[in-house]
Protein backbone atom coordinates (compact mmCIF):
# COMPACT_ATOMS: atom_id res chain seq x y z
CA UNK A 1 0.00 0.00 0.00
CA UNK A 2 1.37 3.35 -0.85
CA UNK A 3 -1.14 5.99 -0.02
CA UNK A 4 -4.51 4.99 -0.01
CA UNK A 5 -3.50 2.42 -3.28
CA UNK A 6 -2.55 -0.76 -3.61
CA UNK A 7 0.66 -2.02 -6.44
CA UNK A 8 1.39 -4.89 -7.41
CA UNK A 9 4.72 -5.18 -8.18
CA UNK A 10 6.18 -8.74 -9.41
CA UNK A 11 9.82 -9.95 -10.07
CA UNK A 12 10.29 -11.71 -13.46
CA UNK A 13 12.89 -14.05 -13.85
CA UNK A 14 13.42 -13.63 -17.33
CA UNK A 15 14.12 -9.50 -17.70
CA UNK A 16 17.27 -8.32 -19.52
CA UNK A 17 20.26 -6.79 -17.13
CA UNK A 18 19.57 -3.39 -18.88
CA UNK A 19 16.83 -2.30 -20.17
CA UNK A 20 16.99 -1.49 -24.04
CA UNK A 21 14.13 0.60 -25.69
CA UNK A 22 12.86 -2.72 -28.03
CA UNK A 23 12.55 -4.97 -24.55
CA UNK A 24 10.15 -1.77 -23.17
CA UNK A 25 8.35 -1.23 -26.26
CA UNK A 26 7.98 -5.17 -25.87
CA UNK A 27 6.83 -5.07 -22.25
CA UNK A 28 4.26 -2.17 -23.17
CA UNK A 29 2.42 -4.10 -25.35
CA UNK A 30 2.76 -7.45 -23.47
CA UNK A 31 1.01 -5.22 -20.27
CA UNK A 32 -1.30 -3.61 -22.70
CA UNK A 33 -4.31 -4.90 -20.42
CA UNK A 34 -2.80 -3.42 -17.05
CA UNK A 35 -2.79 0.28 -19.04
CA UNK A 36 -5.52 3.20 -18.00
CA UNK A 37 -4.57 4.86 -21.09
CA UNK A 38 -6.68 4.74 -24.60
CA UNK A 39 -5.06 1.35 -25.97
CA UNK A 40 -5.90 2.21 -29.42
CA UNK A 41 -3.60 5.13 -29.34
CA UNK A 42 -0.62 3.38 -27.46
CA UNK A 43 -0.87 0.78 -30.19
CA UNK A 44 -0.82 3.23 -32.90
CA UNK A 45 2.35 5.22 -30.99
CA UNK A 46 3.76 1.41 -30.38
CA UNK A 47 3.42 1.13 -34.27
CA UNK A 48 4.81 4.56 -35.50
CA UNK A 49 7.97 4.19 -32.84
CA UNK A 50 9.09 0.79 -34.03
CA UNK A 51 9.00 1.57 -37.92
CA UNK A 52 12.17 4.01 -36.75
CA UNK A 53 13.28 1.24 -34.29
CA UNK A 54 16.65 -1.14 -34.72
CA UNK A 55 14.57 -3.55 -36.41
CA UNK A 56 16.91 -6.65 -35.68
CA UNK A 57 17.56 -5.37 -31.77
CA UNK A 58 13.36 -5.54 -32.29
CA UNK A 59 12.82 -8.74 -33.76
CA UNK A 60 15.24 -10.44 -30.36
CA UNK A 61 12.74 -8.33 -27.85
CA UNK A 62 10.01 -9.77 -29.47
CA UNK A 63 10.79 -13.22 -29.81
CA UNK A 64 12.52 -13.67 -26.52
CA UNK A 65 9.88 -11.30 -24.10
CA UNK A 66 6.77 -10.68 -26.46
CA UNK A 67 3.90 -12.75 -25.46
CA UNK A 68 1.30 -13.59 -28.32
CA UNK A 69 -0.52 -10.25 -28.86
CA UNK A 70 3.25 -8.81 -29.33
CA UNK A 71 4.62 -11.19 -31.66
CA UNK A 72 1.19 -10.68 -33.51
CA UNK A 73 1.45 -7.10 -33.38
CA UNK A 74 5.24 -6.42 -34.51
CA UNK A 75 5.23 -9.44 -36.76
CA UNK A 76 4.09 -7.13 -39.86
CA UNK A 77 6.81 -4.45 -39.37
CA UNK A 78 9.82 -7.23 -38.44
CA UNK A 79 8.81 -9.35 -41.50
CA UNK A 80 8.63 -6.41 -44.08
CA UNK A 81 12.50 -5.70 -42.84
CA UNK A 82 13.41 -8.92 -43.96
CA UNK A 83 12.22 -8.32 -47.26
């Protein structure tokens, strides 16, 4: 309890040592759900942000920390990089 609220904060045993930009962008969308904030327009920011992202520094993020909505969501932008 801090205040009159109540966090929940959990320790993840899988977390990089340092926190890059990709693994938070990652983490954003995998705790999409948890957000107050207008989802539609995170995912639209999420979207614009990681056209301009290191798209292979990305693509590891996602595949080692991205839960299912993630890999669904980035898999358009990481696969057209390929290309």
């Amino acid at each position: 309890m801090l205040g009159n609220r109540k966090f929940d904060f959990q320790i993840k045993s899988h977390f990089p040592t340092k926190a890059s930009p990709e693994f938070l962008m990652v983490d954003l969308v995998n705790n999409l759900d948890k957000l107050v904030e207008d989802r539609q327009a995170v995912l639209k920011n999420v979207l614009n942000k990681a056209q301009s992202m290191d798209k292979r520094k990305l693509k590891l993020s996602v595949s080692t920390y991205g839960n299912v909505r993630a890999k669904k969501l980035f898999e358009p932008i990481l696969q057209l990089s390929n290309a």
